[in-house]
C-alpha atoms as a PDB file:
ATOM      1  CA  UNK A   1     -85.041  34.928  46.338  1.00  0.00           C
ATOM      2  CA  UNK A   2     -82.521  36.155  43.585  1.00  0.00           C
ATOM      3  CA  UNK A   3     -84.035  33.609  41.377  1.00  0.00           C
ATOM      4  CA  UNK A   4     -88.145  33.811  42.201  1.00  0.00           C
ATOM      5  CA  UNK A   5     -87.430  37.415  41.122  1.00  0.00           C
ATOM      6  CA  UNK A   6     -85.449  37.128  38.054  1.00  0.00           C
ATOM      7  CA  UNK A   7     -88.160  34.063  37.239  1.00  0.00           C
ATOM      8  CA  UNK A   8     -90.998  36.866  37.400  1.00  0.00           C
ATOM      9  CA  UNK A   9     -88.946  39.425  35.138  1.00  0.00           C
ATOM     10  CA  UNK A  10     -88.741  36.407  32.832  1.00  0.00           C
ATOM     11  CA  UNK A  11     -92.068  35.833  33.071  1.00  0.00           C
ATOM     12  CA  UNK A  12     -93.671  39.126  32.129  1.00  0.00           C
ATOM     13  CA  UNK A  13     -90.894  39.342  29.367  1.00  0.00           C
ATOM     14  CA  UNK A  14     -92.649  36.343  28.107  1.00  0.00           C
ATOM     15  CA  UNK A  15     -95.990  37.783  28.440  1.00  0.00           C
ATOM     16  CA  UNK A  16     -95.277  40.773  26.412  1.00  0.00           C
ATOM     17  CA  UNK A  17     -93.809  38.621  23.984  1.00  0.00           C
ATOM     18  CA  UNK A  18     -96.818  36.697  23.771  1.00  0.00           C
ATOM     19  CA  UNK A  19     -98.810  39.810  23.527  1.00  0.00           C
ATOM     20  CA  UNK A  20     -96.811  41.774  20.786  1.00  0.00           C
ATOM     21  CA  UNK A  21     -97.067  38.276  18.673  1.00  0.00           C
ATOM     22  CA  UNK A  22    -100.721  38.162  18.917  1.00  0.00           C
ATOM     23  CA  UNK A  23    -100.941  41.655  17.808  1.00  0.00           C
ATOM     24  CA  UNK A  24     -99.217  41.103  14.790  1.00  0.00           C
ATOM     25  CA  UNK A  25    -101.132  38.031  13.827  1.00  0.00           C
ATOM     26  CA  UNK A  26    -104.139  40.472  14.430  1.00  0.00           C
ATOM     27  CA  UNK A  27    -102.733  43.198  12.249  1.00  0.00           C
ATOM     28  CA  UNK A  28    -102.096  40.766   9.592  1.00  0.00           C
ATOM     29  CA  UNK A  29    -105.427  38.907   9.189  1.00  0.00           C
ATOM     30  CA  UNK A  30    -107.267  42.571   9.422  1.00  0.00           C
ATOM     31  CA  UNK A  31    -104.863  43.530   6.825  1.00  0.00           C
ATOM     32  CA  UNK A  32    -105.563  40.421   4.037  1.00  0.00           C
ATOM     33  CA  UNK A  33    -109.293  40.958   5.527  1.00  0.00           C
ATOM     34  CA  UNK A  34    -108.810  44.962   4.057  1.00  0.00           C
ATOM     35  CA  UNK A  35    -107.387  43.940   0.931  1.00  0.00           C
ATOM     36  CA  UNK A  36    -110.337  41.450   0.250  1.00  0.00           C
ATOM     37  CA  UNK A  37    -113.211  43.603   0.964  1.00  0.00           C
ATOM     38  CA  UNK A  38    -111.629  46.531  -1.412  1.00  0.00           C
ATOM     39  CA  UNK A  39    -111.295  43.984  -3.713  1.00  0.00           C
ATOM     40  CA  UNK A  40    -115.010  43.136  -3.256  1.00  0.00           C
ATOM     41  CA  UNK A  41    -115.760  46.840  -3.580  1.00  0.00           C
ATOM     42  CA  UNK A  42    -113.981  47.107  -6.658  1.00  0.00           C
ATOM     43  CA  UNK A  43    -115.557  44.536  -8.504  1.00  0.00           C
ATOM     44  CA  UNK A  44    -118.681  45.249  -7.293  1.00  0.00           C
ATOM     45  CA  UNK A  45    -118.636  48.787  -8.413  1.00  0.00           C
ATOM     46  CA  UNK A  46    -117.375  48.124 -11.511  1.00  0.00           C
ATOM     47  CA  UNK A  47    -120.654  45.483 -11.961  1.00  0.00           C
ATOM     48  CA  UNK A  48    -122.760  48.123 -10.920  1.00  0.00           C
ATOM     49  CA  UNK A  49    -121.482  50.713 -13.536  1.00  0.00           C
ATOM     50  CA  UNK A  50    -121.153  48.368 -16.227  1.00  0.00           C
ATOM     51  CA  UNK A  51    -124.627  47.714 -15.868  1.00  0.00           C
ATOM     52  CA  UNK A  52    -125.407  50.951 -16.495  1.00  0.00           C
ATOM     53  CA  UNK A  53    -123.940  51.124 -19.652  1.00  0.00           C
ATOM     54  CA  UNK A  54    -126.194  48.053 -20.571  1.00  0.00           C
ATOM     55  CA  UNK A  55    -129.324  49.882 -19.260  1.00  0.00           C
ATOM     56  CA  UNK A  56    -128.240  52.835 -21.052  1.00  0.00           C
ATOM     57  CA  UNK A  57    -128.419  50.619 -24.098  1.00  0.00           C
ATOM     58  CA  UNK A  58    -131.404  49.053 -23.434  1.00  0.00           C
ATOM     59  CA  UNK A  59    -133.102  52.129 -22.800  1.00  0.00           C
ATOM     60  CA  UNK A  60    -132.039  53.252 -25.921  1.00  0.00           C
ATOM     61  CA  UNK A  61    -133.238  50.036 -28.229  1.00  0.00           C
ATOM     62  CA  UNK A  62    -136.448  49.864 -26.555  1.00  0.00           C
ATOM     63  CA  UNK A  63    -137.423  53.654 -27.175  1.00  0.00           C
ATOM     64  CA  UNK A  64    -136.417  53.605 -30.613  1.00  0.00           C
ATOM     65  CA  UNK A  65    -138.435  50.573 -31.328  1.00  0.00           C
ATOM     66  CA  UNK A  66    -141.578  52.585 -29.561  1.00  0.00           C
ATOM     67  CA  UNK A  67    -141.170  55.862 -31.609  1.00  0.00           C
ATOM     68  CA  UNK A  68    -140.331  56.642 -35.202  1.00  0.00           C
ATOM     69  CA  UNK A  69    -137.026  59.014 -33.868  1.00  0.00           C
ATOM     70  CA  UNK A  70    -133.500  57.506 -33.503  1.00  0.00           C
ATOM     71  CA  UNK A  71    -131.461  57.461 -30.277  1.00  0.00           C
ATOM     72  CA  UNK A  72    -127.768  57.176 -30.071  1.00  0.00           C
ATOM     73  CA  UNK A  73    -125.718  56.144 -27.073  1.00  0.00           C
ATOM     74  CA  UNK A  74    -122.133  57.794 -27.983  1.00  0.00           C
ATOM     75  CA  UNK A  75    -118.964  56.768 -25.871  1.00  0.00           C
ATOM     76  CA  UNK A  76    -116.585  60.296 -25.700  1.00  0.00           C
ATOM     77  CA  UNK A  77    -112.987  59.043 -25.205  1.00  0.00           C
ATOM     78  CA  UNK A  78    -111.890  62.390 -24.342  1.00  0.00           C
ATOM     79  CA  UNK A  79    -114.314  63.135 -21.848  1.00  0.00           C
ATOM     80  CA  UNK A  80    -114.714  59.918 -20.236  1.00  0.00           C
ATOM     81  CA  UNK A  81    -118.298  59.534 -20.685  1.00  0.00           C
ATOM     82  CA  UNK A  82    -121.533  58.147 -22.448  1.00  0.00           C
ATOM     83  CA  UNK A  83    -124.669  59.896 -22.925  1.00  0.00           C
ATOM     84  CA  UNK A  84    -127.921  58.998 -24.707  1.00  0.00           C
ATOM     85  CA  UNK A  85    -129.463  61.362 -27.099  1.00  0.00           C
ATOM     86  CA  UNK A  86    -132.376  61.414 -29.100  1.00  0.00           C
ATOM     87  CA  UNK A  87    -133.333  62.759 -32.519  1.00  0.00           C
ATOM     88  CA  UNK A  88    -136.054  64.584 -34.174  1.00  0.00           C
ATOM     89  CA  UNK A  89    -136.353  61.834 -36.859  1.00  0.00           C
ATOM     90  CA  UNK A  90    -135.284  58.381 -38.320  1.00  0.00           C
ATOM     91  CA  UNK A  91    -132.816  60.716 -40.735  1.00  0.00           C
ATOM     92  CA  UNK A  92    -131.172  61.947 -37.596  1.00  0.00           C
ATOM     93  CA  UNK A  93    -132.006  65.464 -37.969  1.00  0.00           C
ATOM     94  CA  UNK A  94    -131.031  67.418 -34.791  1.00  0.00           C
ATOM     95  CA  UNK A  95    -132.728  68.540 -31.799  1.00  0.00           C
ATOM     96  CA  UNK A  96    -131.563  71.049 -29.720  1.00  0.00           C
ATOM     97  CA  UNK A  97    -128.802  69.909 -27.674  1.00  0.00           C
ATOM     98  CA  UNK A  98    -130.467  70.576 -24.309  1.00  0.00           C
ATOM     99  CA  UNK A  99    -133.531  68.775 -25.223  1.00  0.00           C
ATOM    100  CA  UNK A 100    -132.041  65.863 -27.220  1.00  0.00           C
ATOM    101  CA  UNK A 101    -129.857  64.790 -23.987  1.00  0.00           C
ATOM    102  CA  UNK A 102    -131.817  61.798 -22.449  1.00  0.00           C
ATOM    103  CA  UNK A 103    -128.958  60.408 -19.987  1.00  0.00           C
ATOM    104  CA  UNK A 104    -125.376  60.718 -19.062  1.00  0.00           C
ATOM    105  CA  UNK A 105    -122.793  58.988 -17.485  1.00  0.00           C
ATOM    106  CA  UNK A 106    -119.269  58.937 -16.655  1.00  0.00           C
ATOM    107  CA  UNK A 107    -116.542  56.770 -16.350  1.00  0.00           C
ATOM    108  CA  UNK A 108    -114.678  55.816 -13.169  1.00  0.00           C
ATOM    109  CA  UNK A 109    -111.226  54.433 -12.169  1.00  0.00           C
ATOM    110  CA  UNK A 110    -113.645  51.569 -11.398  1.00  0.00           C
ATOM    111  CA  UNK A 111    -115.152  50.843 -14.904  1.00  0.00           C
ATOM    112  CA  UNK A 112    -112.904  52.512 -17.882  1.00  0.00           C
ATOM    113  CA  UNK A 113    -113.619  52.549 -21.455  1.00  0.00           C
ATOM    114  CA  UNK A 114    -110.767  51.061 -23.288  1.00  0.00           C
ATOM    115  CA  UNK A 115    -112.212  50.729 -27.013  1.00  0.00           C
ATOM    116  CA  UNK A 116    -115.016  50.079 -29.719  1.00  0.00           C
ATOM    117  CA  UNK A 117    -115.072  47.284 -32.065  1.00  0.00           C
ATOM    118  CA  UNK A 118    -117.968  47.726 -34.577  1.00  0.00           C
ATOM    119  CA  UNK A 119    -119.378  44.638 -36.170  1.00  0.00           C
ATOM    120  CA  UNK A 120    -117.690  45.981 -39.608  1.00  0.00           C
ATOM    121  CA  UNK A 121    -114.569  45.964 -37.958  1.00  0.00           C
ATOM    122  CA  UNK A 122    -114.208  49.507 -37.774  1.00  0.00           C
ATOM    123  CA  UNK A 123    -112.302  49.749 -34.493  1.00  0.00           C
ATOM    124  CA  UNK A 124    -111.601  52.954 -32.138  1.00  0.00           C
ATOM    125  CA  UNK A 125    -107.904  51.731 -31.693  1.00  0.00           C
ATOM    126  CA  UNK A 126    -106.828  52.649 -35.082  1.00  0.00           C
ATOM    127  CA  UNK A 127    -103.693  54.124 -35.502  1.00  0.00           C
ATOM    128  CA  UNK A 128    -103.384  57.174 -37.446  1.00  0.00           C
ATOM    129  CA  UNK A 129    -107.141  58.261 -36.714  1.00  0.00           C
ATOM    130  CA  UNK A 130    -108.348  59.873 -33.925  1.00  0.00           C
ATOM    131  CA  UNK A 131    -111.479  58.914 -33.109  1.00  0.00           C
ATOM    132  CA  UNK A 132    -113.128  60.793 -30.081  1.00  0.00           C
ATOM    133  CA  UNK A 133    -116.297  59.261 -29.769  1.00  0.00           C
ATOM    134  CA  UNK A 134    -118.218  55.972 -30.882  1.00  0.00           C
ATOM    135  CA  UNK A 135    -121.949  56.023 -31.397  1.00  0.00           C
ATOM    136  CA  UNK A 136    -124.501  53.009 -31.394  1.00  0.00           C
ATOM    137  CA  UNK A 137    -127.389  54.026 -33.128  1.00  0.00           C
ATOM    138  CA  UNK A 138    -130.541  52.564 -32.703  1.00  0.00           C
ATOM    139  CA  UNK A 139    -134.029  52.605 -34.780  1.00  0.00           C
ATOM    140  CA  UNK A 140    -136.610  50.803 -35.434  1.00  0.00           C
ATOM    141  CA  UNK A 141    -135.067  48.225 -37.179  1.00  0.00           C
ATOM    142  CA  UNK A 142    -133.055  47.897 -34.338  1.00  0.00           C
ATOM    143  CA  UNK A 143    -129.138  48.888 -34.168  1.00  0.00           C
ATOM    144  CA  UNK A 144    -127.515  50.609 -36.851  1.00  0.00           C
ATOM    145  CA  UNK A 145    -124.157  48.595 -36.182  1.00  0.00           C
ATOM    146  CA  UNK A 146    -123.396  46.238 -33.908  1.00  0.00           C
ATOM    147  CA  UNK A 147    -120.321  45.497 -31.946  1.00  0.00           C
ATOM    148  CA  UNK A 148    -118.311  45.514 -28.463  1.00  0.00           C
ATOM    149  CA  UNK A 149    -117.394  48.166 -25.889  1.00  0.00           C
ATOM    150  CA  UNK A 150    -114.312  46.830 -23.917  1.00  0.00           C
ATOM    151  CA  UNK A 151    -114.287  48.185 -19.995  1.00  0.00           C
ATOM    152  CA  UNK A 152    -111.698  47.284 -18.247  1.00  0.00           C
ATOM    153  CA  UNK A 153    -112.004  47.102 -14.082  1.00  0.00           C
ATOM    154  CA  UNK A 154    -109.827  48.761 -11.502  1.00  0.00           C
ATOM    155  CA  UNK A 155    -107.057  45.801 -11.640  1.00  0.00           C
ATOM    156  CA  UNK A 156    -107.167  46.274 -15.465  1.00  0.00           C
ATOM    157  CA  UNK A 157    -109.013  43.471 -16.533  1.00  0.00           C
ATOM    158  CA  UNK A 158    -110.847  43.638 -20.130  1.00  0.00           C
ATOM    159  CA  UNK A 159    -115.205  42.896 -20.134  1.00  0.00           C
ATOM    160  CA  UNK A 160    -117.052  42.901 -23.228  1.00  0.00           C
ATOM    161  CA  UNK A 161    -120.150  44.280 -23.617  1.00  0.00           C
ATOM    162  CA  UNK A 162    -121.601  42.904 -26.590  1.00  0.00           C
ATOM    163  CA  UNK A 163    -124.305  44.476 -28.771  1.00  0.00           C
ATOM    164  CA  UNK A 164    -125.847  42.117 -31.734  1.00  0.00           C
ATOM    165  CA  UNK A 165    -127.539  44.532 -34.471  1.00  0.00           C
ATOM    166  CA  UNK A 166    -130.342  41.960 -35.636  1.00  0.00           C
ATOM    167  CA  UNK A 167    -130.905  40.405 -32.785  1.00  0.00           C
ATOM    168  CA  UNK A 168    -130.696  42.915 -29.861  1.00  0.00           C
ATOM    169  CA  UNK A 169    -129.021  41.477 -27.338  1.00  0.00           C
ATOM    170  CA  UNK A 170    -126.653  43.263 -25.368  1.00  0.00           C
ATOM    171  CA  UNK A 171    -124.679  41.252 -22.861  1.00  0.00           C
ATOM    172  CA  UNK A 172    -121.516  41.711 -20.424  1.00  0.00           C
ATOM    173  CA  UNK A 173    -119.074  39.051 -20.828  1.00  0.00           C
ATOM    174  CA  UNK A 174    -115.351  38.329 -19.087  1.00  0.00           C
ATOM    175  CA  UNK A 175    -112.651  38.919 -21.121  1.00  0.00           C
ATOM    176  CA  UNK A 176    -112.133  40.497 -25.083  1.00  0.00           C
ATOM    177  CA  UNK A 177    -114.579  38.033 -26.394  1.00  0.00           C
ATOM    178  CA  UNK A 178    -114.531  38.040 -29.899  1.00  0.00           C
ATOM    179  CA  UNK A 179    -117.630  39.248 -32.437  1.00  0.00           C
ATOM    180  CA  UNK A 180    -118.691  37.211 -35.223  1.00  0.00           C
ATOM    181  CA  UNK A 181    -117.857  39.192 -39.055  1.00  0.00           C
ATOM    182  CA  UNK A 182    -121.134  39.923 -40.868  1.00  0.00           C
ATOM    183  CA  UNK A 183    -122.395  37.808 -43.509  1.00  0.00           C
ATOM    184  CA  UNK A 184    -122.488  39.441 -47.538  1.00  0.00           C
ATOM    185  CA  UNK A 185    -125.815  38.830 -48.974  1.00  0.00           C
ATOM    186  CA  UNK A 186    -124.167  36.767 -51.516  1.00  0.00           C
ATOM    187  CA  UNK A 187    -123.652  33.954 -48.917  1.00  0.00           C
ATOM    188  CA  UNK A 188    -126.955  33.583 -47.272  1.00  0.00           C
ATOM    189  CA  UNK A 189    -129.109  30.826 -47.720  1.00  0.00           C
ATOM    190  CA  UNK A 190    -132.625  32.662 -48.151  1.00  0.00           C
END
């Protein structure tokens, strides 16, 4: 009898055993299964706000090219934000602040602004300036300079958007891509 009882002690040691494995192997694969979908989040909110940017942009280019007034998107580094703003004229003349102010949005830890390249090299980063804000300007001609705006994502990874001043284009790309230097007159063909 001494034994059939100890063998049943054994047994439901065995069972909880069992149990508090299985519970861990639970608790781990809902853990990695946490991590991923925050991951997921992550990127995709950092797609979504880059994006944004871009249609920012593109709202920009396409109303200059409609109208005979300039827009400017202009990335504040201090404030953490980008707003597009119109003006009264292709000589930039100002309009009053309240009704110049087409759109405005902010960064997140999700999508941060890191830096501005221009096309003429004239970069934010520069040491011994301190630049506070970075402006794309566009008219009918199209953009006034362009260049990259590097955004990094929550894990700190760089994306380029790229703007091209002649032909338009404004893309988001992985990585600090590069931007091709700007030809002197002297070495075009035509």
């Amino acid at each position: 009898m001494k034994c059939l009882k100890s063998f049943k002690q054994c047994a439901r040691g065995l069972v909880l055993a069992e149990l508090l494995v299985v519970i861990a192997v639970i608790s781990m694969l809902t853990a990695v299964a946490m991590l991923s979908v925050t991951s997921v989040f992550g990127k995709k909110q950092f797609e979504k706000e880059a994006y944004a940017i871009i249609d920012i942009l593109h709202k920009a280019q396409n109303a200059s090219a409609e109208t005979v007034r300039r827009y400017a998107v202009i990335f504040d580094f201090g404030e953490g934000t980008y707003v597009l703003r119109r003006f009264a004229t292709l000589e930039m003349d100002a309009l009053p602040r309240e009704e110049a102010i087409l759109a405005v949005g902010d960064f997140s830890r999700h999508c941060r602004l890191d830096y501005v390249l221009f096309d003429d090299f004239m970069d934010t980063r520069e040491e011994g300036e301190s630049i506070s804000e970075a402006k794309f300007i566009a008219g009918r001609g199209g953009w006034q300079y362009g260049g990259k705006i590097v955004l990094l994502d929550v894990d700190g990874n760089p994306f380029s958007i790229v703007v091209g001043r002649l032909c338009g284009d404004i893309t988001l790309k992985r990585g600090d891509v590069e931007i091709p230097a700007p030809v002197d007159k002297s070495e075009l063909r035509f």
